[in-house]
C-alpha atoms as a PDB file:
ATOM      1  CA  UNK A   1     -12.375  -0.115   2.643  1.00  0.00           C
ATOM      2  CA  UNK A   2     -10.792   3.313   2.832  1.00  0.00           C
ATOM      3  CA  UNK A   3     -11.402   6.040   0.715  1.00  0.00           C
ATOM      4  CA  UNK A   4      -9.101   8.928  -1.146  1.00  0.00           C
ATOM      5  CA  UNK A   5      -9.346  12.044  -0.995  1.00  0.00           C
ATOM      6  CA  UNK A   6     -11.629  12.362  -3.813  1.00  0.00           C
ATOM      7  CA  UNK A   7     -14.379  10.107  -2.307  1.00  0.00           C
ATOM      8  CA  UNK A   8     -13.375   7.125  -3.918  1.00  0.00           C
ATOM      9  CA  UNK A   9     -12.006   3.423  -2.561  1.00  0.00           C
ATOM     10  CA  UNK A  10      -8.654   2.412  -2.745  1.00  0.00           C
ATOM     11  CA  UNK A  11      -7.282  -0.639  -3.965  1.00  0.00           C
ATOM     12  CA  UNK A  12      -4.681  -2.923  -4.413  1.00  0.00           C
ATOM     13  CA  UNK A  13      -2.493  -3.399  -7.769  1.00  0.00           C
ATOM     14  CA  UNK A  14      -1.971  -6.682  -7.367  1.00  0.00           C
ATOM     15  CA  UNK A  15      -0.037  -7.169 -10.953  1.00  0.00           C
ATOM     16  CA  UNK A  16       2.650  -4.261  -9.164  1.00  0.00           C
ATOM     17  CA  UNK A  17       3.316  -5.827  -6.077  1.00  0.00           C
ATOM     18  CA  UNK A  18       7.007  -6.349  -5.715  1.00  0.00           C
ATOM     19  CA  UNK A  19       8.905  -8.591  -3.437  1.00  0.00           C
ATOM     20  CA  UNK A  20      12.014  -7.238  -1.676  1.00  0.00           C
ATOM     21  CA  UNK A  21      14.369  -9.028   0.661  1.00  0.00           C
ATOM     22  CA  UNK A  22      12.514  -8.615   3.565  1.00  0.00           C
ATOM     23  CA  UNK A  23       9.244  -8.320   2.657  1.00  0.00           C
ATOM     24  CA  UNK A  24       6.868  -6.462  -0.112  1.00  0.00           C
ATOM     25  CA  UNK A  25       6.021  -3.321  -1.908  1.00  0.00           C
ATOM     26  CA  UNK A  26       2.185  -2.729  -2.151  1.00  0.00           C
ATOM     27  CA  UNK A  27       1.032  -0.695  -4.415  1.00  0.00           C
ATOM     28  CA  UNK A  28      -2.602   0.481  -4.081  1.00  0.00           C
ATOM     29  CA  UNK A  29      -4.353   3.090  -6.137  1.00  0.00           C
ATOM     30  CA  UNK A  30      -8.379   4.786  -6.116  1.00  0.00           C
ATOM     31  CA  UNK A  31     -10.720   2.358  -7.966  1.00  0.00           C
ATOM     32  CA  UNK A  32     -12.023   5.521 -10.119  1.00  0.00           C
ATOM     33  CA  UNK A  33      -8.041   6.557 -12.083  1.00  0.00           C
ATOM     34  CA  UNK A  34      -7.572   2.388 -12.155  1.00  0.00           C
ATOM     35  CA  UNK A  35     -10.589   2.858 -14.674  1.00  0.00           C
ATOM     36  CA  UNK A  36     -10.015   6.103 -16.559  1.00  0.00           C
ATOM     37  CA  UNK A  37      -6.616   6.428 -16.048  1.00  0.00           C
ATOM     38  CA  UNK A  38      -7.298  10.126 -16.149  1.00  0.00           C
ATOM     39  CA  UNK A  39      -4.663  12.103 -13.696  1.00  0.00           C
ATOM     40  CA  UNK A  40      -7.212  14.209 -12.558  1.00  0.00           C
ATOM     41  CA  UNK A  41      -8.509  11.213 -10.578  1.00  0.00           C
ATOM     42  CA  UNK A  42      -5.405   9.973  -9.221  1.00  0.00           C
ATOM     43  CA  UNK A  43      -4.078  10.528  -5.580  1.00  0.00           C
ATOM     44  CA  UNK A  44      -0.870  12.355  -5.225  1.00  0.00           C
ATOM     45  CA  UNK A  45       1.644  11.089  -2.542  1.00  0.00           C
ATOM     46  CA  UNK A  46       0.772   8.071  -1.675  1.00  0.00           C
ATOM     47  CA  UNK A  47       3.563   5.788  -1.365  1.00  0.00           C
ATOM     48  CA  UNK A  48       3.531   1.658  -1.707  1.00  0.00           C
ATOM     49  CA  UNK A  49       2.538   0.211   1.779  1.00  0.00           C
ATOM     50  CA  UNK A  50       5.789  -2.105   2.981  1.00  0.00           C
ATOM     51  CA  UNK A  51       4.801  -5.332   4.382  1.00  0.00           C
ATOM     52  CA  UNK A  52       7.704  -6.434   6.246  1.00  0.00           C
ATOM     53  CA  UNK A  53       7.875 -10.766   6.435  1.00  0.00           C
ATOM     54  CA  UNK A  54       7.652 -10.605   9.969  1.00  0.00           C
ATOM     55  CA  UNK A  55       4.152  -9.050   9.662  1.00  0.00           C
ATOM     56  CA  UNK A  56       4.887  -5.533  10.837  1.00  0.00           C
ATOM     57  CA  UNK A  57       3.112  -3.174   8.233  1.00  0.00           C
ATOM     58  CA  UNK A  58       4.772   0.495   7.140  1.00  0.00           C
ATOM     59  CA  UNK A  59       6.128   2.815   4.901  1.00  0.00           C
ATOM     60  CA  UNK A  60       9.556   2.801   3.027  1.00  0.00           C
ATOM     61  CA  UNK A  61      10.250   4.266  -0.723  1.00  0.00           C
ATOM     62  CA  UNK A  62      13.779   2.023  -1.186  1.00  0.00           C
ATOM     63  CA  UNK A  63      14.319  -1.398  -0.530  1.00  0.00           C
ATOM     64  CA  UNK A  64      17.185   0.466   1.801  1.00  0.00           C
ATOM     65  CA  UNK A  65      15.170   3.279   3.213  1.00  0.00           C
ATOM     66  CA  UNK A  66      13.705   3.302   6.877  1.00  0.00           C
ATOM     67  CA  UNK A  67      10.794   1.591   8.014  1.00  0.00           C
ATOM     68  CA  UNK A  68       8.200   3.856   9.462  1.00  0.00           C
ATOM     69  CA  UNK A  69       6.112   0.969  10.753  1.00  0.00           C
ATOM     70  CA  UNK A  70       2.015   1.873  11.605  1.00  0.00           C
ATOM     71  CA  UNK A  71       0.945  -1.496  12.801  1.00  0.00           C
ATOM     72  CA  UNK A  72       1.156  -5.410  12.413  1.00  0.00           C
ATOM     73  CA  UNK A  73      -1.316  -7.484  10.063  1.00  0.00           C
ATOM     74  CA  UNK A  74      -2.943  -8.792  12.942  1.00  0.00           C
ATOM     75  CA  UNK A  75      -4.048  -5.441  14.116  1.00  0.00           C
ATOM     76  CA  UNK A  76      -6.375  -5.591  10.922  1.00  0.00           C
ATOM     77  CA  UNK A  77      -7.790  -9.124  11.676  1.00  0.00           C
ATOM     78  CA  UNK A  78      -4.751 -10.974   9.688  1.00  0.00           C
ATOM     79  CA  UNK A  79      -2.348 -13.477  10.225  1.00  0.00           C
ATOM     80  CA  UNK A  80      -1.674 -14.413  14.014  1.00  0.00           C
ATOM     81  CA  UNK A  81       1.481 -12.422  16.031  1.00  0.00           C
END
């Protein structure tokens, strides 16, 4: 599981994931401001992860923004290509 910056895990918020027409928005957050909710545990930057329907896995902040793609779900062990 990977870790912010701060030491602690990240992790999905599931009840924030929004579907787009091509895929989904992923929100994911540290484990640590999920709980306190305090700012000065939160991660600054850190943009949804885009999972395309196709599998391919990236970055985009608009449902018409570019794709910077970083891998496919089966380069983590999911799904088949």
């Amino acid at each position: 599981m990977p870790v912010s910056a701060n030491g602690h895990r990240f992790v999905v918020v599931e009840d924030a994931i929004r579907e787009a027409g091509d895929g989904w928005f992923v929100p994911y957050a540290n484990e640590r401001f999920l709980k306190t909710r305090d700012i000065m545990d939160s991660d600054v930057g850190n943009a949804p992860v885009f999972i395309a329907r196709d599998g391919l896995i990236g970055f985009r902040l608009r449902d018409e923004s570019p794709f910077q793609t970083v891998g496919h779900i089966s380069d983590f062990g999911v799904g088949d290509r």
